[in-house]
Structures are given as structure tokens and as C-alpha cells.
C-alpha atoms as a PDB file:
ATOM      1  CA  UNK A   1      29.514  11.982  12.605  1.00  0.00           C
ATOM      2  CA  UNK A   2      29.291   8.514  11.632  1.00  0.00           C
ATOM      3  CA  UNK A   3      27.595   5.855  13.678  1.00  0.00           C
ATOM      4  CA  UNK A   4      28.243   2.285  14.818  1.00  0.00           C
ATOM      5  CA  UNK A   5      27.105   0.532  11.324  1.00  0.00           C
ATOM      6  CA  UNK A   6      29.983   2.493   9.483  1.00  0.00           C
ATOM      7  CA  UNK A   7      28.422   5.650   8.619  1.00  0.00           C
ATOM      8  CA  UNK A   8      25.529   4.437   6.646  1.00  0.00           C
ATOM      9  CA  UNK A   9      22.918   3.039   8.661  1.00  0.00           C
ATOM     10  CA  UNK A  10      19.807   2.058   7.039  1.00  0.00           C
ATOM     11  CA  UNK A  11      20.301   3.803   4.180  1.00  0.00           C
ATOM     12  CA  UNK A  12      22.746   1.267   3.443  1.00  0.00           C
ATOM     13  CA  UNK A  13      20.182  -1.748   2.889  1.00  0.00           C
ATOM     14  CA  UNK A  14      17.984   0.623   0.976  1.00  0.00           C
ATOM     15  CA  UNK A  15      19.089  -0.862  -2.438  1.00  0.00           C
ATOM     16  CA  UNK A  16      17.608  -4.124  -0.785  1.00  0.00           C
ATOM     17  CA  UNK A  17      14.225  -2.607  -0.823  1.00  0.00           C
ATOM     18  CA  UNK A  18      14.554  -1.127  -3.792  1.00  0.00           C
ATOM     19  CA  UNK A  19      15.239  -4.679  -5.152  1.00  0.00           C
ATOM     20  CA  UNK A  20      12.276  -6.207  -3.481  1.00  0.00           C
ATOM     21  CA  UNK A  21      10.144  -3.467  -4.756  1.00  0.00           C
ATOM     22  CA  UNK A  22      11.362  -4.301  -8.829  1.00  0.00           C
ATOM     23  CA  UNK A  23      10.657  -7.431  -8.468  1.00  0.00           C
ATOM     24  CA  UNK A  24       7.025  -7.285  -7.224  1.00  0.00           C
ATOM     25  CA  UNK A  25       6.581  -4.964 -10.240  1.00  0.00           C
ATOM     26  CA  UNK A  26       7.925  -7.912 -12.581  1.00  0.00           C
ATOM     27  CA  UNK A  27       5.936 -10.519 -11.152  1.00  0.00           C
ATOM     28  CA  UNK A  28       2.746  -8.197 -10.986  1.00  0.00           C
ATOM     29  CA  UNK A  29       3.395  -7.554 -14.870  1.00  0.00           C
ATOM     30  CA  UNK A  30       4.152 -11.823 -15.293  1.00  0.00           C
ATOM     31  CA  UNK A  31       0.722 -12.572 -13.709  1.00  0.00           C
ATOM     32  CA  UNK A  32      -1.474  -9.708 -15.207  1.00  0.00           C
ATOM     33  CA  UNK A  33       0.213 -10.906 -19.018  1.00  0.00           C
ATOM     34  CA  UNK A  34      -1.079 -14.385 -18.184  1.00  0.00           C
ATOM     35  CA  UNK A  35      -4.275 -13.398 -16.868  1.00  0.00           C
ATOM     36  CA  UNK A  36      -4.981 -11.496 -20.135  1.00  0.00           C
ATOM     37  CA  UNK A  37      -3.255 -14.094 -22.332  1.00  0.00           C
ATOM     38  CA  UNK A  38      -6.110 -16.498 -21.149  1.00  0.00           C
ATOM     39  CA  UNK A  39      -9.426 -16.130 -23.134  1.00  0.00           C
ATOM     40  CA  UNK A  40     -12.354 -15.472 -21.467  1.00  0.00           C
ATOM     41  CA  UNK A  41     -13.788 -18.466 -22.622  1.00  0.00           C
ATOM     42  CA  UNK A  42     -10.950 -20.593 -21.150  1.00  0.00           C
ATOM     43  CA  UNK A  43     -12.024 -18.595 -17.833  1.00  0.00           C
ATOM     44  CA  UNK A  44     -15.719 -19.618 -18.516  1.00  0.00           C
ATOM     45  CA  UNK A  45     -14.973 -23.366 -19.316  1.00  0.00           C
ATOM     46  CA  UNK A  46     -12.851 -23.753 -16.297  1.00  0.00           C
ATOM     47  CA  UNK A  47     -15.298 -22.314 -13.942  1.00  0.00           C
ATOM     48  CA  UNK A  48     -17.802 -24.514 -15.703  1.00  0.00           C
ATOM     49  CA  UNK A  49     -16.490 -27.858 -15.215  1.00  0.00           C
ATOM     50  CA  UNK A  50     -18.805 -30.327 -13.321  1.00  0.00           C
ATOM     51  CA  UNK A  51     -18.002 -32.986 -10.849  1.00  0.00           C
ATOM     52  CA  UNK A  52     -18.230 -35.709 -13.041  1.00  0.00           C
ATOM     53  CA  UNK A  53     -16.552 -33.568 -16.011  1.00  0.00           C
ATOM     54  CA  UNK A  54     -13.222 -33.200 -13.159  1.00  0.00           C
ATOM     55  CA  UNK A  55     -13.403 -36.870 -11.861  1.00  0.00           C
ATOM     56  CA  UNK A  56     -13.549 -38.160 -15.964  1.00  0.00           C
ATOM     57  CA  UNK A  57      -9.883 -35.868 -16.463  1.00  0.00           C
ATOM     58  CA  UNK A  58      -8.676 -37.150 -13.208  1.00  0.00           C
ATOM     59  CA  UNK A  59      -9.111 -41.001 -14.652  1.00  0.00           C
ATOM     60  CA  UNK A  60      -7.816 -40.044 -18.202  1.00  0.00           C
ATOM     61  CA  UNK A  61      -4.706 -38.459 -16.934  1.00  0.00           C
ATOM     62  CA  UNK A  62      -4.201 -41.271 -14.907  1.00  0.00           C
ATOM     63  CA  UNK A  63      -4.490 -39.934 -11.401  1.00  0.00           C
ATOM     64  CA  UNK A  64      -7.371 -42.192 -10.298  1.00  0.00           C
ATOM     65  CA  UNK A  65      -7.487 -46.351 -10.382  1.00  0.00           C
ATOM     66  CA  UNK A  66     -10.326 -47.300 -12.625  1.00  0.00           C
ATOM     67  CA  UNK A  67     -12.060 -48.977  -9.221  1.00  0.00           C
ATOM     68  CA  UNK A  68     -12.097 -45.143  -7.677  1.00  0.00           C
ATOM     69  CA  UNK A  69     -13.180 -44.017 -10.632  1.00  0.00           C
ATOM     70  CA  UNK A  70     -16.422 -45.951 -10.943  1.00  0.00           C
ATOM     71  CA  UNK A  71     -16.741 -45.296  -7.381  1.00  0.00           C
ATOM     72  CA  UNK A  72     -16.809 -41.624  -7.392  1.00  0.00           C
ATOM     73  CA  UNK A  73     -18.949 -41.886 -10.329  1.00  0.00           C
ATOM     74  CA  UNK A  74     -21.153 -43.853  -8.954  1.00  0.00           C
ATOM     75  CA  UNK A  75     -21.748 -41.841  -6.401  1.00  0.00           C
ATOM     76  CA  UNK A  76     -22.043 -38.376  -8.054  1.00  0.00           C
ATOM     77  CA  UNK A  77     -24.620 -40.256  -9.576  1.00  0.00           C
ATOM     78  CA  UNK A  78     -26.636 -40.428  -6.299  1.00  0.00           C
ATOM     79  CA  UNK A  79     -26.766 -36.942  -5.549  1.00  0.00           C
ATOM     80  CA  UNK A  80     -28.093 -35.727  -9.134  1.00  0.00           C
END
């Protein structure tokens, strides 16, 4: 007996799922490949970073004014 969705019901979007489920595998695989691609010292030095160390990249790269910059640095400074 078929039934109102044309005979298939659910098991019709079940290649959906089964689509959804492949690609969480891929991007589990992409992110665990990157994780490991990164050496633990990379993983040290970026846990490492000070304050001053982040606010110093943040000027260089040109995200900051040079005003905010000596600002910030200034008041790092205080709370050494």
C-alpha cells in the first residue's frame, strides 16, 4: 500500500542524511589534518603571546593608529 508522499515516505529523504553524514566525516578529516599539520611549537607560541606581543602585531599589520597604539601600550605598561 503506498501512502500520501508517493510510496516512499521518509525513506525517500534518507540519501539527504546520508549526505549530511559524508560531509561531517570530510570536514572532521579537514580539521583533524590541520590540527596535526600545525607544530606543536606553533601551538605553544600562539598560546604564549603576551598583551603587548598581540597589541605590537596589531600596529604592524596596520589594524591600530599609531595614537592607539601608544595608548594601549602605555597602559599595559601600568598594570606590569
Amino acid at each position: 500500500m503506498m501512502d500520501w508522499a508517493g510510496g516512499s515516505g521518509w525513506m525517500g529523504l534518507g540519501w539527504i542524511f546520508m549526505v549530511l553524514v559524508w560531509v561531517l566525516i570530510i570536514l572532521g578529516v579537514i580539521a583533524l589534518v590541520r590540527w596535526l599539520g600545525m607544530s606543536s611549537s606553533d601551538r605553544r607560541e600562539a598560546q604564549r603571546k603576551t598583551p603587548l606581543e598581540i597589541l605590537q602585531e596589531r600596529y604592524a599589520r596596520g589594524e591600530i593608529e599609531r595614537e592607539e597604539y601608544e595608548q594601549k601600550r602605555r597602559d599595559l605598561e601600568e598594570y606590569r
